[in-house]
C-alpha atoms as a PDB file:
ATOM      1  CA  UNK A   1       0.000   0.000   0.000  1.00  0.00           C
ATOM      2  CA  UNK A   2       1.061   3.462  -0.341  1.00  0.00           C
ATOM      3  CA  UNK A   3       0.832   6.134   2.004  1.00  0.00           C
ATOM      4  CA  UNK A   4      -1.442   9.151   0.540  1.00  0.00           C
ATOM      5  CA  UNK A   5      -1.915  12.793   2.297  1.00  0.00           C
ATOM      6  CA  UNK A   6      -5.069  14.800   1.630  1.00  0.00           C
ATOM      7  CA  UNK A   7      -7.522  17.676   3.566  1.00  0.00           C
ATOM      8  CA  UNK A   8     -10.325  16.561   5.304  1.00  0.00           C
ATOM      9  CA  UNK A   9     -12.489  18.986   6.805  1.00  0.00           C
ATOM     10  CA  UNK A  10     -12.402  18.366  10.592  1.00  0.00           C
ATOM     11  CA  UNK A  11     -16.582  17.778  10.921  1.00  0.00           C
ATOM     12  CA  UNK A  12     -15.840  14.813   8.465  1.00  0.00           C
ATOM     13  CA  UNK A  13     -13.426  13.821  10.284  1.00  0.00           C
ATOM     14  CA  UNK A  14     -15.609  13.269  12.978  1.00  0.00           C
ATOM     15  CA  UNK A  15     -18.088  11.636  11.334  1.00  0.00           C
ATOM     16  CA  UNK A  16     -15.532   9.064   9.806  1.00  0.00           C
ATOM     17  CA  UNK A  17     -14.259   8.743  13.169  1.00  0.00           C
ATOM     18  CA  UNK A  18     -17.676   8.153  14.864  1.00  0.00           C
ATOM     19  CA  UNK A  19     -18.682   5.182  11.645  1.00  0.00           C
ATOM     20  CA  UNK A  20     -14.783   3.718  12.061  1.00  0.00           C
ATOM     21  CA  UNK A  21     -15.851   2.903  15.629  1.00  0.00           C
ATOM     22  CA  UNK A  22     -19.137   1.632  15.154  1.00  0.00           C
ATOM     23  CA  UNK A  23     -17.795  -0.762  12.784  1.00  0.00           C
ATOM     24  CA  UNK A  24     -14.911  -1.469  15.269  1.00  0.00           C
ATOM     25  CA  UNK A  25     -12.595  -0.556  12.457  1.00  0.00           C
ATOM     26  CA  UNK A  26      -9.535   1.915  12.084  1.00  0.00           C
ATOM     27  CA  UNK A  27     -10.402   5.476  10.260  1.00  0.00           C
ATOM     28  CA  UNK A  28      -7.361   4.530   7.341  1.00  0.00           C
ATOM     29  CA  UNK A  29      -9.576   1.138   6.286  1.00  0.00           C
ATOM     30  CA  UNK A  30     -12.790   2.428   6.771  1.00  0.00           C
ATOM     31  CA  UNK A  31     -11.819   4.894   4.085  1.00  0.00           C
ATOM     32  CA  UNK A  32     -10.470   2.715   2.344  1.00  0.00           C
ATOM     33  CA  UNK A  33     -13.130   0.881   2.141  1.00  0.00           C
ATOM     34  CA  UNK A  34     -15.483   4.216   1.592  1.00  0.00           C
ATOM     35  CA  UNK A  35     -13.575   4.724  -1.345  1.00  0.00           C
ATOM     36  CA  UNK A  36     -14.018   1.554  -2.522  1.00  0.00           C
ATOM     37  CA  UNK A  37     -17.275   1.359  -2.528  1.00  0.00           C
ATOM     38  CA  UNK A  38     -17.734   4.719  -4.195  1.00  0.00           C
ATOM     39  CA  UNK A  39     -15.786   3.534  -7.082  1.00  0.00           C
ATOM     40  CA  UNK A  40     -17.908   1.004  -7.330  1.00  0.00           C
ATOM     41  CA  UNK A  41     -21.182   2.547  -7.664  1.00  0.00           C
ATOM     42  CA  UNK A  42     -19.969   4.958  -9.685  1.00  0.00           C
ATOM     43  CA  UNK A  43     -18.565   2.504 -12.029  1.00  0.00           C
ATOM     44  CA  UNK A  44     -21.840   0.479 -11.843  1.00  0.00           C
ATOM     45  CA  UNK A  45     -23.382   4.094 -12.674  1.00  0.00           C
ATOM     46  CA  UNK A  46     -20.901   4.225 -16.277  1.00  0.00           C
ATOM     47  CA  UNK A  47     -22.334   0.815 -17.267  1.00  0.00           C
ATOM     48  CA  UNK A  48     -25.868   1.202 -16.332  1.00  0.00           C
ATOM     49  CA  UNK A  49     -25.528   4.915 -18.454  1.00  0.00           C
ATOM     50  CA  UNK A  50     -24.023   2.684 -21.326  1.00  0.00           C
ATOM     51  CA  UNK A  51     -26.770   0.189 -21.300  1.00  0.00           C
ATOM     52  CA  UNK A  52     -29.267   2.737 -21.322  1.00  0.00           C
ATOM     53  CA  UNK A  53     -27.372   4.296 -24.297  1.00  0.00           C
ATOM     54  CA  UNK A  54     -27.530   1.946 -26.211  1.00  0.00           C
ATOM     55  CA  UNK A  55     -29.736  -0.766 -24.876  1.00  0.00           C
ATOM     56  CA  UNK A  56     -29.511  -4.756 -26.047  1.00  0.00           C
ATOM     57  CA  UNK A  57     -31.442  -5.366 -29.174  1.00  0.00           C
ATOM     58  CA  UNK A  58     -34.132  -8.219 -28.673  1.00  0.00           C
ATOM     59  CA  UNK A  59     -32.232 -11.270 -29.406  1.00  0.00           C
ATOM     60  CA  UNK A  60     -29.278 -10.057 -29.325  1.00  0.00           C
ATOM     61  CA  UNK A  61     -27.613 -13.017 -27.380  1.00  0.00           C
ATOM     62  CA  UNK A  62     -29.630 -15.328 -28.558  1.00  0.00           C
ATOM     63  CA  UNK A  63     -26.564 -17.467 -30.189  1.00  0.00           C
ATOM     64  CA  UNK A  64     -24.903 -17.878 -27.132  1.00  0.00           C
ATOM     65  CA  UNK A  65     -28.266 -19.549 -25.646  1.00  0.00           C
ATOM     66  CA  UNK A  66     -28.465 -21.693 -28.430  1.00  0.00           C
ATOM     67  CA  UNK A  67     -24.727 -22.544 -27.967  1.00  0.00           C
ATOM     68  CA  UNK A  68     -25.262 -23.362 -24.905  1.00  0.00           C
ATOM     69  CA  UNK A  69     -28.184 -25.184 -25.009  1.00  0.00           C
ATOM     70  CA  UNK A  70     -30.302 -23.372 -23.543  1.00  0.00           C
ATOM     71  CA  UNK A  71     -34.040 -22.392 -24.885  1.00  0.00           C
ATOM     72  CA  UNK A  72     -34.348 -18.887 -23.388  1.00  0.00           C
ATOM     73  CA  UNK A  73     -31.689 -16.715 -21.542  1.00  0.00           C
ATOM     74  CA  UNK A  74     -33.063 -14.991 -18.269  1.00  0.00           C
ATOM     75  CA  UNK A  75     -30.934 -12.248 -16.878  1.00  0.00           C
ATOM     76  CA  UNK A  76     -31.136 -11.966 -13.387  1.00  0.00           C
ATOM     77  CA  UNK A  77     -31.054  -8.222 -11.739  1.00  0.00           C
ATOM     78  CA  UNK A  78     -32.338  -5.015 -13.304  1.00  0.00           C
ATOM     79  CA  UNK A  79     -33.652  -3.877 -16.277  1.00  0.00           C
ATOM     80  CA  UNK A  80     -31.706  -0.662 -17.118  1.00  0.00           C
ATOM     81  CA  UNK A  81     -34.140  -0.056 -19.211  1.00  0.00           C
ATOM     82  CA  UNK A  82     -37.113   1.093 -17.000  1.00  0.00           C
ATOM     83  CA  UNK A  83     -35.677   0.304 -13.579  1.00  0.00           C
ATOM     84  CA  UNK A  84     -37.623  -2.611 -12.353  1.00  0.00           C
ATOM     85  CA  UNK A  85     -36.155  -6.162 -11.484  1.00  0.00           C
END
């Protein structure tokens, strides 16, 4: 790991401090972690704006269900399209 220096104002600060100890961890991995997680979403955010840029085309995958064997593909989670699961 490498050691990195930035501001903080000092009421976030506190509020790190406060969530670092209700998770029983140290304030340098709950950030970590914080940051983490924010990449995350926000990379989740890029792909669901890409999706919803340009959407899949109805049977669009089809040949890798028939490749596979299978009769119809089911995606599991939501549909960027309109939101809903």
């Amino acid at each position: 790991m490498k050691i990195v220096r930035f501001t903080l104002d000092e009421d976030l600060i506190a509020e790190i401090d406060r969530a670092a100890a209700v998770s029983a961890t140290a304030r340098s991995a709950f950030v970590r972690d914080a940051l983490a997680n924010a990449i995350a979403k926000h990379d989740e955010a890029q792909h669901r704006r890409g999706y919803e840029a340009a959407p899949e085309i109805q049977n669009e995958f089809s040949i890798w269900a028939t490749r596979a064997g299978v009769a119809e593909m089911k995606f599991v989670g939501v549909d960027v399209r309109n939101g809903t699961t």
